[in-house]
N, C-alpha and C. Protein backbone atom coordinates (compact mmCIF):
# COMPACT_ATOMS: atom_id res chain seq x y z
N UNK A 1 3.12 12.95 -8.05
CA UNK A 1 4.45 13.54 -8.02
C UNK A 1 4.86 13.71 -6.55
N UNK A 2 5.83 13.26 -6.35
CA UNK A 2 6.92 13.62 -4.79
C UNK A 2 6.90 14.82 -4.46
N UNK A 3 6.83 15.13 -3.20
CA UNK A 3 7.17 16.88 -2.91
C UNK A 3 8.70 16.39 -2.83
N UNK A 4 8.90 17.89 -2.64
CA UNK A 4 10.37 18.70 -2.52
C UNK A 4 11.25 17.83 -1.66
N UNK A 5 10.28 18.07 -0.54
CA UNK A 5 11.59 17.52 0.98
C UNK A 5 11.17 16.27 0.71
N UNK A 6 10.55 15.07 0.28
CA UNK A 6 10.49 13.97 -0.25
C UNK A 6 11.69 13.47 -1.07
N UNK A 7 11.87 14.46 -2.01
CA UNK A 7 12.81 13.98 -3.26
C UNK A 7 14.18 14.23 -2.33
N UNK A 8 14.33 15.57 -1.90
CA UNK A 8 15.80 15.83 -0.59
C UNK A 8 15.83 14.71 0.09
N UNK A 9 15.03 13.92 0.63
CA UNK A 9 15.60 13.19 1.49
C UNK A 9 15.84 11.78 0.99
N UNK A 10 15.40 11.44 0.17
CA UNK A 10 15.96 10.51 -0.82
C UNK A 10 17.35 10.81 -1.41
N UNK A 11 17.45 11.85 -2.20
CA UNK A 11 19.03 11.54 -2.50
C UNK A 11 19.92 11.74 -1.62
N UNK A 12 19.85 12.43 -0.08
CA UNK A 12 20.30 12.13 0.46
C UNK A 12 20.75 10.65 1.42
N UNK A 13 19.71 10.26 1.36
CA UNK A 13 19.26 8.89 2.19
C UNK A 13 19.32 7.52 1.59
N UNK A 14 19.48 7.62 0.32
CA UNK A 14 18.75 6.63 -0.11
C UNK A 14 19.36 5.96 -1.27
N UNK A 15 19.49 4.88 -1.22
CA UNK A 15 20.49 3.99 -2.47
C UNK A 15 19.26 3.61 -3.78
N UNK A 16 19.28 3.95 -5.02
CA UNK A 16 18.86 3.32 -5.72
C UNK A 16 19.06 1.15 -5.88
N UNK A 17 17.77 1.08 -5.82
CA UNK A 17 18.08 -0.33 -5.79
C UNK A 17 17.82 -0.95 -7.23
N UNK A 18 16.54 -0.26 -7.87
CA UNK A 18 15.98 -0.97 -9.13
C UNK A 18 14.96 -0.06 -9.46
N UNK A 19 14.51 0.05 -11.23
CA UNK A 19 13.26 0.30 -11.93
C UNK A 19 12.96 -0.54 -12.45
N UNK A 20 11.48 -0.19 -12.56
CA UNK A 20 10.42 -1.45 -12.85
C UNK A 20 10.43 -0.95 -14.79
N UNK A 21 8.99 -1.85 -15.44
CA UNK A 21 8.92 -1.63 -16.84
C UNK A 21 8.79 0.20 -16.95
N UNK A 22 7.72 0.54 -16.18
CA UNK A 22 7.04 1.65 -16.18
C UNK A 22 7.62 2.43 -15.81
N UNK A 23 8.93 3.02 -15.65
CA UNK A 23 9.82 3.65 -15.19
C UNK A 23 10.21 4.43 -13.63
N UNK A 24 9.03 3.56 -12.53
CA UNK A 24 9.34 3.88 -11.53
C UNK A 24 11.09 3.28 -10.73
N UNK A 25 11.30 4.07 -9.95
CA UNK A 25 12.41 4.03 -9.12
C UNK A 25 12.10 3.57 -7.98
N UNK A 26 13.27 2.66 -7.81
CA UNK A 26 12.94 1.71 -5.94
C UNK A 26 14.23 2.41 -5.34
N UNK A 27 13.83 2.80 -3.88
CA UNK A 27 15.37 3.29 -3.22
C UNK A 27 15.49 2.19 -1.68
N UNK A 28 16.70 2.24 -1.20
CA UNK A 28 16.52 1.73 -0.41
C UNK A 28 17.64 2.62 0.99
N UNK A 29 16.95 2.61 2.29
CA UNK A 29 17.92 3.62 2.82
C UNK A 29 19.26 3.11 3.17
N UNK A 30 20.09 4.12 2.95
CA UNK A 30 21.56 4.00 3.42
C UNK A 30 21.80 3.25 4.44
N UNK A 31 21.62 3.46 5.83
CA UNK A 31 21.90 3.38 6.99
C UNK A 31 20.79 2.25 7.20
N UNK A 32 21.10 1.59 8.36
CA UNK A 32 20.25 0.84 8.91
C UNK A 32 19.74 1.43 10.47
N UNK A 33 18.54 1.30 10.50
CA UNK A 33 18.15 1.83 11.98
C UNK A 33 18.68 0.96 12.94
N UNK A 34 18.64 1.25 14.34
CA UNK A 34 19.21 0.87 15.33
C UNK A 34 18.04 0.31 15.88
C-alpha cells in the first residue's frame, strides 16, 4: 500500500495513463522536467 504523501503527490502530479488486468494504476507526471 502507498503512503499518504505518495498518494498527495500523485493526484496532484500525475496523469492517469492506464490499468493493467490486476487492477493496478499507471500515472504519468504532468509537467515535464527541465
Amino acid at each position: 500500500m502507498s503512503s499518504f504523501a505518495t498518494r498527495l503527490h500523485t493526484f496532484f502530479n500525475g496523469t492517469l495513463v492506464g490499468t493493467d488486468e490486476e487492477g493496478n494504476r499507471y500515472y504519468k507526471e504532468r509537467r515535464a522536467k527541465p
